[in-house]
Protein backbone atom coordinates (compact mmCIF):
# COMPACT_ATOMS: atom_id res chain seq x y z
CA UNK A 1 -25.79 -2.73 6.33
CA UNK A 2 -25.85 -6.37 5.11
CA UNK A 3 -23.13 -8.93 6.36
CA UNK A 4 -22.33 -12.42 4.90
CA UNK A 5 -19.92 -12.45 8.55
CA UNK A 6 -20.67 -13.86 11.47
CA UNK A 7 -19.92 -11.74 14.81
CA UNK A 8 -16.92 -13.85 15.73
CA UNK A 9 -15.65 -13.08 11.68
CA UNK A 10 -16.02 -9.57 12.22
CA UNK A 11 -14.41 -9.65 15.89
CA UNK A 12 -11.36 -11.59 14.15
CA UNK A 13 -11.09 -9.09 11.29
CA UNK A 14 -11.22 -6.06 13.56
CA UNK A 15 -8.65 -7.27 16.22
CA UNK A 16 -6.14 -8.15 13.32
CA UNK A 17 -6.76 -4.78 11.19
CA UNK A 18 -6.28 -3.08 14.71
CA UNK A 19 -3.39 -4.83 15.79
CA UNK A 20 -1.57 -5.58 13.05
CA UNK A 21 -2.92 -2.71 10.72
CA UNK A 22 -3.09 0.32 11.69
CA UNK A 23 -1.87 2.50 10.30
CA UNK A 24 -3.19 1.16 7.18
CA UNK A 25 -6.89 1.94 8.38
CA UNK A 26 -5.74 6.03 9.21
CA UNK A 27 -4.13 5.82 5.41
CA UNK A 28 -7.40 4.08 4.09
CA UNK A 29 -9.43 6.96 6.34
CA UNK A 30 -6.97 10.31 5.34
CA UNK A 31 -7.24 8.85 1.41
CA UNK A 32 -10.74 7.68 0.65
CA UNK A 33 -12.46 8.29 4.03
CA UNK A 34 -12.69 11.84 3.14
CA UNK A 35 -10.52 12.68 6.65
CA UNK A 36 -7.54 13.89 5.60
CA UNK A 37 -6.63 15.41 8.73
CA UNK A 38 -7.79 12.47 10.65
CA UNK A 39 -4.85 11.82 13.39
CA UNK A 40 -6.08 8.01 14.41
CA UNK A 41 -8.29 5.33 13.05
CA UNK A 42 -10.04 2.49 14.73
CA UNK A 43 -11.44 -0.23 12.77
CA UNK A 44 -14.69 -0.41 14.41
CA UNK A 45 -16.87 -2.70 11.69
CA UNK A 46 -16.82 -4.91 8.57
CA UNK A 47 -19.54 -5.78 6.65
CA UNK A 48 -20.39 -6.55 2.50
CA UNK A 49 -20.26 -3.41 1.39
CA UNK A 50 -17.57 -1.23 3.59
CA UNK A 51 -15.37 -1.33 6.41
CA UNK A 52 -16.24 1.16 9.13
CA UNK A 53 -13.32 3.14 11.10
CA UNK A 54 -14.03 5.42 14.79
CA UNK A 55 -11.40 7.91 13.60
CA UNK A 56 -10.36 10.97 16.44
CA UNK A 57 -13.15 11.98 18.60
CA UNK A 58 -15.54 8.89 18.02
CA UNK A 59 -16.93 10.15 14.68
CA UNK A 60 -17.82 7.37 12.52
CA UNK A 61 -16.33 6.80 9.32
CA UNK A 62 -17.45 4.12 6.53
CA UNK A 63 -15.12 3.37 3.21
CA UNK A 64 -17.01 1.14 0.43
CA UNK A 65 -15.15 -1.51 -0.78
CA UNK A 66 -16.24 -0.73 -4.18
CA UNK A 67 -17.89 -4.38 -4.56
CA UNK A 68 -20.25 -6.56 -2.53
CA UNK A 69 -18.24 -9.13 -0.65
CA UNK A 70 -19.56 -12.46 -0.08
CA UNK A 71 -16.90 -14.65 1.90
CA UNK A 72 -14.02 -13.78 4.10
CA UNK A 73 -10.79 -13.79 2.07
CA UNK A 74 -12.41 -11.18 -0.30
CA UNK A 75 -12.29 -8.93 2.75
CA UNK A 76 -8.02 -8.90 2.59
CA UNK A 77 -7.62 -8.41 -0.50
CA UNK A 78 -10.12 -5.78 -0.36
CA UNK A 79 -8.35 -3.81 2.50
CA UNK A 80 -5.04 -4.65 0.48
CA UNK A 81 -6.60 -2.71 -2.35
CA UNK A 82 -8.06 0.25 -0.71
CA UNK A 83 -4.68 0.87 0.99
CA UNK A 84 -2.81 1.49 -2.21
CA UNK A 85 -5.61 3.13 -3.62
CA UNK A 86 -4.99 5.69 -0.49
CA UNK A 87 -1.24 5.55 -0.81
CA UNK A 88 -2.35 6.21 -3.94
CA UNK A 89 -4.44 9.03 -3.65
CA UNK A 90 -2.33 10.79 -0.94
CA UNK A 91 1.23 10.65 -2.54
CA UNK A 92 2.59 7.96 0.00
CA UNK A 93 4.78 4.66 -0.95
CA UNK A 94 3.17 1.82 -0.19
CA UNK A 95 4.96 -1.08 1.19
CA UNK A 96 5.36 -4.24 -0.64
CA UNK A 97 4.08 -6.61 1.58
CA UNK A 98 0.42 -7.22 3.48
């Protein structure tokens, strides 16, 4: 696992997916995690090619990004874009606004 983040990047990105997010992360997990019966989602790591959710019982659950990311801000729109790829995927409106 390569990173172009710092620890303190990753810290920040976790603590906002987690607080602010997520539900977003058990979507991204249930849709393109390959957990569809996955009842919570942590997000536990970031790096350039996947973010990495502790779903349930502490299994361990990485989702590529689909590209190598290089600075921060590709890492939102990213997450923005795996979301509605799982809303997608699992029938579910997604909301307008990240």
């Amino acid at each position: 696992m390569s990173t172009p983040f710092t620890p303190d990047v990753v810290e920040a990105i976790r603590r906002h997916m987690n607080d602010d997010h997520a539900a977003d992360g058990l979507l991204i997990v249930r849709g393109l995690g390959g957990r569809p019966e996955a009842t919570t989602a942590t997000t536990s790591d970031v790096d350039a090619e996947a973010i990495e959710f502790t779903i349930d019982g502490g299994e361990r659950v990485r989702v590529p990004w689909g590209e190598t990311l290089t600075e921060r801000p590709q890492v939102r729109q990213a997450v923005v874009r795996l979301y509605n790829e799982a809303c997608a995927r699992l029938g579910v409106p997604a909301r307008g606004e990240h």
